[in-house]
Protein backbone atom coordinates (compact mmCIF):
# COMPACT_ATOMS: atom_id res chain seq x y z
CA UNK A 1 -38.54 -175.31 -22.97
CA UNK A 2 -35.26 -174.24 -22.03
CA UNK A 3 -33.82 -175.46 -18.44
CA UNK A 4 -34.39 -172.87 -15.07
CA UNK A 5 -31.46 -170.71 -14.91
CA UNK A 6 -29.56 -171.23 -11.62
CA UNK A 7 -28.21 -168.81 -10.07
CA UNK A 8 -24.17 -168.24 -10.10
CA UNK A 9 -22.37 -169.75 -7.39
CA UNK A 10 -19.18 -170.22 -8.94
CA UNK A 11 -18.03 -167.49 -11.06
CA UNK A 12 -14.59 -167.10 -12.09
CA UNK A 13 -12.47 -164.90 -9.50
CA UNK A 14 -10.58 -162.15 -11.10
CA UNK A 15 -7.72 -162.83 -9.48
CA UNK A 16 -4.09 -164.62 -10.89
CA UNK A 17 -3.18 -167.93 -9.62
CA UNK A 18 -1.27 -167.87 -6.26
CA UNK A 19 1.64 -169.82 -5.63
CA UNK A 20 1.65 -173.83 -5.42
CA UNK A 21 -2.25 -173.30 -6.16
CA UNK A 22 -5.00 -173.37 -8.43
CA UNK A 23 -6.13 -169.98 -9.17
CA UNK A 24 -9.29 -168.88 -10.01
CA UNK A 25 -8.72 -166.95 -13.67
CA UNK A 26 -7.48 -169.46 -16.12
CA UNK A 27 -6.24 -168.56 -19.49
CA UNK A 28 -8.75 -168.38 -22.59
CA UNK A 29 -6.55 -170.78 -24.36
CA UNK A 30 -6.71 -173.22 -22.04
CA UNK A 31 -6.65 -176.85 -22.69
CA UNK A 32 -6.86 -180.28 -20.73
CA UNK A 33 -3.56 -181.67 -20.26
CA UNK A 34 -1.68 -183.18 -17.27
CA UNK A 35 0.55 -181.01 -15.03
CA UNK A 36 3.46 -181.89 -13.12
CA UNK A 37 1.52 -182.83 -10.39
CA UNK A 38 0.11 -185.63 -11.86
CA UNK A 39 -3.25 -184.00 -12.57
CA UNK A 40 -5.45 -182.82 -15.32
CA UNK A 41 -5.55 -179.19 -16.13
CA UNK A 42 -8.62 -177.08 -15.61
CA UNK A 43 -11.24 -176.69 -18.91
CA UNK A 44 -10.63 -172.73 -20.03
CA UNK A 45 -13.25 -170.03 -18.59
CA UNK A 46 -13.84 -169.12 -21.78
CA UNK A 47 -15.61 -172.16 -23.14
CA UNK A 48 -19.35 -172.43 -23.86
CA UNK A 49 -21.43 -174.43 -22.18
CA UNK A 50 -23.60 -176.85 -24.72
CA UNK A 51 -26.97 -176.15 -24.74
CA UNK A 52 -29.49 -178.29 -22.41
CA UNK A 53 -26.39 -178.62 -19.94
CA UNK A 54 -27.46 -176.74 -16.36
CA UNK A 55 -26.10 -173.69 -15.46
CA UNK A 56 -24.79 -173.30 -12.07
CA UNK A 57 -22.53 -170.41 -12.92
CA UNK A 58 -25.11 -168.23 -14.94
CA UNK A 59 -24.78 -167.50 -18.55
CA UNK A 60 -20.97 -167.22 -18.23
CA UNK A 61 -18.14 -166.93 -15.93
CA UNK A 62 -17.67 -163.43 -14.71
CA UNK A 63 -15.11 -161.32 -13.85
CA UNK A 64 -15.76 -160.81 -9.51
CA UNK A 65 -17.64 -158.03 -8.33
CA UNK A 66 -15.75 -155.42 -7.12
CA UNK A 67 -15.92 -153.94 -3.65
CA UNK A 68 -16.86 -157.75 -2.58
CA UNK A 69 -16.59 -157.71 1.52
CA UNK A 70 -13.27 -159.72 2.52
CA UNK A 71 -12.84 -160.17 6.32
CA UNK A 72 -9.17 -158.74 6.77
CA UNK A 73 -8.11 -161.27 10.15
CA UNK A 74 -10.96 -163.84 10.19
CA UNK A 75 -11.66 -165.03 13.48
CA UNK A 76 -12.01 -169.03 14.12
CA UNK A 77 -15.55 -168.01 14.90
CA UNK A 78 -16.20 -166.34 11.57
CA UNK A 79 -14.44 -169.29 9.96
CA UNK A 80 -16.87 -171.84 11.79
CA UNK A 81 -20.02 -169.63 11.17
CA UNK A 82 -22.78 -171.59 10.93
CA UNK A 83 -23.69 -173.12 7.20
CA UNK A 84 -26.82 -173.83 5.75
CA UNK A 85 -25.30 -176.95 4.49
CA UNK A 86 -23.85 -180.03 6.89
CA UNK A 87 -19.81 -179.50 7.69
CA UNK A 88 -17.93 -182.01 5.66
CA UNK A 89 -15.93 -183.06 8.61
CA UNK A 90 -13.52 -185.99 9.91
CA UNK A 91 -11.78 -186.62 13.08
CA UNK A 92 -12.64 -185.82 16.70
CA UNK A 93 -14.68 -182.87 16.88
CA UNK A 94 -13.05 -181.96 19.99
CA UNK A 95 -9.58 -182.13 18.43
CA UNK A 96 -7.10 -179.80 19.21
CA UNK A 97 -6.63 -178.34 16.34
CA UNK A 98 -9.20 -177.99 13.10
CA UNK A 99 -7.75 -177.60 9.68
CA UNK A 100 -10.29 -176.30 6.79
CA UNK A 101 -9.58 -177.37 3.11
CA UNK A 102 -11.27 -175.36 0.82
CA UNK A 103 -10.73 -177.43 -2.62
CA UNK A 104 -12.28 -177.15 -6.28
CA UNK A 105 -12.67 -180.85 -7.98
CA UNK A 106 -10.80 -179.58 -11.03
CA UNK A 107 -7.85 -178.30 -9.51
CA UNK A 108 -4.31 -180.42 -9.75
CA UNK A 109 -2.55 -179.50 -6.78
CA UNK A 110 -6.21 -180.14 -4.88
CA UNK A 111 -5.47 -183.63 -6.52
CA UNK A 112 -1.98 -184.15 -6.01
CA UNK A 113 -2.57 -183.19 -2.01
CA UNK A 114 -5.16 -185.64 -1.62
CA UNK A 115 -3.70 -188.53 -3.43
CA UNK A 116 0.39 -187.95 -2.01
CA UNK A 117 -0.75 -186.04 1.13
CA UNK A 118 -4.14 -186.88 2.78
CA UNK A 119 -3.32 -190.72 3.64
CA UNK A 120 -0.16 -189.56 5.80
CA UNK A 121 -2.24 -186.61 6.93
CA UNK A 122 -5.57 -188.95 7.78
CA UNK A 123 -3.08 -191.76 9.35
CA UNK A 124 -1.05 -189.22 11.45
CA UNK A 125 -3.03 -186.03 12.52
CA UNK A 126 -6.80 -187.50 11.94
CA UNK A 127 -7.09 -190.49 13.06
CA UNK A 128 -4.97 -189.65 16.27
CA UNK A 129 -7.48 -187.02 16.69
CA UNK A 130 -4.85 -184.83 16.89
CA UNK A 131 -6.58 -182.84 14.03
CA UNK A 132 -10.39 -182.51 13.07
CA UNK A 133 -10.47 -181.89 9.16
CA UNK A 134 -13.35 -180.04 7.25
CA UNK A 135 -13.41 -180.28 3.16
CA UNK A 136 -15.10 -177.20 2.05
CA UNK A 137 -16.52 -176.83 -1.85
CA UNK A 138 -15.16 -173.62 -4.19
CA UNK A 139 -15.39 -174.85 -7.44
CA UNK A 140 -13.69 -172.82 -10.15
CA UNK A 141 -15.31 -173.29 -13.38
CA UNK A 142 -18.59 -174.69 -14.84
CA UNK A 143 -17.04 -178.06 -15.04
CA UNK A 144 -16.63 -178.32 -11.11
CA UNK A 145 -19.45 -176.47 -10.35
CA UNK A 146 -21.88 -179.28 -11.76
CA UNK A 147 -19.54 -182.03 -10.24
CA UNK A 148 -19.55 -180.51 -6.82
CA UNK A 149 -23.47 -180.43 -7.20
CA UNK A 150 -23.65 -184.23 -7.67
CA UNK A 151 -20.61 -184.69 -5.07
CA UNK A 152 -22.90 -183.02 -2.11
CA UNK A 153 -26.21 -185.09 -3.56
CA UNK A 154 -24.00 -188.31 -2.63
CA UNK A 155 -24.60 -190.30 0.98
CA UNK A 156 -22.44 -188.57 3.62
CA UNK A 157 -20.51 -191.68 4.25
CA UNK A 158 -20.27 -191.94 0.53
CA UNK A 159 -18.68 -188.04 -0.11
CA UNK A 160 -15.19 -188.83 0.52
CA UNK A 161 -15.11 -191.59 -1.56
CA UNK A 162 -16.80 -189.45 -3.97
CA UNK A 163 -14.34 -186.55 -3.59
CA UNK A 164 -11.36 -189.16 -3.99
CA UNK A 165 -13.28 -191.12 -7.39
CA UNK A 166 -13.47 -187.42 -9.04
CA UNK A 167 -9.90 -186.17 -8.10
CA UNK A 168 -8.38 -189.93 -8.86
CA UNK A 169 -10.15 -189.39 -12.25
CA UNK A 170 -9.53 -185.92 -13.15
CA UNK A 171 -8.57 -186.76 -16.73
CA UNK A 172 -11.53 -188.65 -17.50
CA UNK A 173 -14.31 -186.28 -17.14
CA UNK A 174 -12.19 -182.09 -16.73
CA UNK A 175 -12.75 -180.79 -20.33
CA UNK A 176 -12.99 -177.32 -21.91
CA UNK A 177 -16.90 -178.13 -22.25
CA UNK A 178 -19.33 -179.56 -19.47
CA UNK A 179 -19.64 -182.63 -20.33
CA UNK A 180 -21.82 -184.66 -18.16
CA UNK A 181 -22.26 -188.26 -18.95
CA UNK A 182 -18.52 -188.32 -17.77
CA UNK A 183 -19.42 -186.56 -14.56
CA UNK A 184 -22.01 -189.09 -13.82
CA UNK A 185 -19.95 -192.06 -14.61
CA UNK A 186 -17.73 -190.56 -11.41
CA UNK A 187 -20.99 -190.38 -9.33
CA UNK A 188 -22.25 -193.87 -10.17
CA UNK A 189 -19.55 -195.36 -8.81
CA UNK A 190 -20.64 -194.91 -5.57
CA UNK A 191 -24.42 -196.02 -6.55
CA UNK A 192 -25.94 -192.81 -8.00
CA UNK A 193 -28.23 -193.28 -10.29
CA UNK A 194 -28.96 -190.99 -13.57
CA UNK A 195 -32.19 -189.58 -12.26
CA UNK A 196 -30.83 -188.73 -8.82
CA UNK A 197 -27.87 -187.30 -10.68
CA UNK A 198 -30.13 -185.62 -13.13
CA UNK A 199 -32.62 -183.98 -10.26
CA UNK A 200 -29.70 -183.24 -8.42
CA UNK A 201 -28.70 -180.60 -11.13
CA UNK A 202 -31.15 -179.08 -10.46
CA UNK A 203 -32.00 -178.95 -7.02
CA UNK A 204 -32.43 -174.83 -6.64
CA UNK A 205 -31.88 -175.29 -2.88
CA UNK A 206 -28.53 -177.37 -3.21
CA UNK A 207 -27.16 -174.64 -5.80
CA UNK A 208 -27.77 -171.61 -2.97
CA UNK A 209 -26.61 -173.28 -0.21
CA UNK A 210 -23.09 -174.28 -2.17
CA UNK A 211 -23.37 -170.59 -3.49
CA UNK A 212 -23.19 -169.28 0.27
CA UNK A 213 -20.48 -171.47 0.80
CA UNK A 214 -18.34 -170.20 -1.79
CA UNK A 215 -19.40 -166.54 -1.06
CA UNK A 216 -18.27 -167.48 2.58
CA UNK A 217 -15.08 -168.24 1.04
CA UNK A 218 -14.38 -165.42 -0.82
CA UNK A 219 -15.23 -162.64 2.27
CA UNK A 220 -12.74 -165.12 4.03
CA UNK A 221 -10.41 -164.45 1.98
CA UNK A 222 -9.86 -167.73 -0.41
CA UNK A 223 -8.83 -166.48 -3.61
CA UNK A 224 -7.84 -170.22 -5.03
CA UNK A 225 -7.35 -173.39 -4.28
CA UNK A 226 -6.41 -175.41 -2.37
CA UNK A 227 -6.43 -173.27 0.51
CA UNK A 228 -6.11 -174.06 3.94
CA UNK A 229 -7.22 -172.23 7.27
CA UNK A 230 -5.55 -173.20 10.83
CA UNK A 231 -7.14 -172.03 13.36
CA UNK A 232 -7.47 -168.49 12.13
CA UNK A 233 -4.58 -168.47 10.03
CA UNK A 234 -4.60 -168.73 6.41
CA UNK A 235 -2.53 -170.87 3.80
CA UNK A 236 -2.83 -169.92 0.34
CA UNK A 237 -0.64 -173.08 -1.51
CA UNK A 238 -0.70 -176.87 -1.05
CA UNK A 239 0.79 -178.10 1.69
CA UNK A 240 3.08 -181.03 2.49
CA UNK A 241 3.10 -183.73 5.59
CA UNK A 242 6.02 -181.68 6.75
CA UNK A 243 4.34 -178.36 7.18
CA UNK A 244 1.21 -179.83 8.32
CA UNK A 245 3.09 -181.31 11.04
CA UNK A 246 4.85 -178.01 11.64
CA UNK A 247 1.69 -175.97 11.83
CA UNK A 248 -0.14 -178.20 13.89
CA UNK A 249 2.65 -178.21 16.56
CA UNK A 250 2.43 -174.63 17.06
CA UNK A 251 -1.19 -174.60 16.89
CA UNK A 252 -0.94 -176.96 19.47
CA UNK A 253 1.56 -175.26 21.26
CA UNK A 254 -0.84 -171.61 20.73
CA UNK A 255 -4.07 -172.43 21.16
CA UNK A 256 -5.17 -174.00 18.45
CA UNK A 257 -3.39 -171.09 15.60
CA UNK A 258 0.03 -171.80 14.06
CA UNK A 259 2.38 -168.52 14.62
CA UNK A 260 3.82 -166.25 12.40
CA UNK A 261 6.78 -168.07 12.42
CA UNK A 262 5.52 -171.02 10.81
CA UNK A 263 4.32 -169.18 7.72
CA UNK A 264 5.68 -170.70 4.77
């Protein structure tokens, strides 16, 4: 009896990478190797998925629906809009200033930020509570899609450990095919075991709740990753300690959004 089809969450997004970022359409040809950045590559869109393996995506990745609603100045209030799943948040939540990371577990430059950026970002702007920081799911591919399902079934206190073992280990478990005895030797390392990971495939509720999350995305305005909100303002590339320090000066300095100025 064939698995319950789950509806899409994560279909591709018809839209070419942006700069210093992963995009959302990769090439057909596409194959796992390691960037510049120190990071696996993503598994092509045009792989199929073997059969038995769950679905999150639908039957394949899709072009994006035209005439999709995309908020043209997002407020911080329709950033913050209430989710039907927990914020993913560190820091003071009274900080000054809230940066949003909206990151996909395949993506290279998502890895190369946390693993060169985030400790001098945590140590600096976090943990000074300068900064409260929110990690926000849009997987790109089938591939992420399942690992982000097992990466929100994890322990609160345990997901940014998670997040860190499956971006740390990119190469062992991104391939063009879903592939997910790798995937769950990620998640055990943080004391999942197979039939949590296995039921947590296919929790229905998890998979719509990470779908409106994504969909939130998108009428924000994320297009790839990793992508980074401000305040209200928008960064579309991966940022370095320098501009984060930059941005979160005038944020500070403007109520909590960076100026036009400090656009990279």
């Amino acid at each position: 009896m064939p698995l319950i089809r789950v509806l899409a969450f994560c279909t591709a997004i018809a839209v070419a990478a942006v700069a210093s970022g992963c995009g959302a359409t990769l090439p057909q040809t596409a194959s796992i190797t390691n960037d510049a950045s120190g990071g696996a590559a993503y598994p092509s869109i045009a792989s199929e998925q073997p059969e038995g393996v769950p679905r999150p995506f639908g039957v394949s990745d899709e072009p994006a629906k035209t005439g999709r609603e995309v908020i043209a100045n997002p407020t911080v209030a329709d950033i913050m809009a209430p989710s039907p799943l927990p914020e993913m948040s560190w820091g003071n939540a009274n900080a000054p200033v809230t940066i949003v990371e909206y990151a996909s577990l395949t993506c290279p430059h998502c890895r190369n930020f946390h693993l060169t950026v985030y400790p001098d970002f945590k140590r600096r702007f976090i943990d000074t509570g300068k900064v409260r920081y929110i990690l926000r799911e849009f997987p790109i591919g089938k591939t992420s899609g399942n690992a982000t399902i097992a990466l929100r079934c994890a322990p609160p206190d345990k997901y940014l450990d998670l997040y860190g073992k499956f971006m740390e280990q990119q190469a062992s478990w991104v391939s063009q095919e879903v592939r997910l005895d790798p995937i769950y030797a990620v998640a055990r390392q943080v004391g999942m075991t197979r039939p949590q990971f296995d039921a947590c495939l296919q929790n229905q509720g998890m998979i719509e709740n990470l779908k409106w999350v994504k969909d939130r995305g998108r009428k924000l305005g994320i297009v790839g990753t990793p992508n980074f909100f401000i305040g209200s303002k928008l960064i579309k590339k991966e940022l370095t300690i320098v501009e984060i320090a930059d941005y979160v000066q005038q944020a500070e300095q403007h109520g909590g959004t960076p100026t036009a100025a400090a656009s990279p």
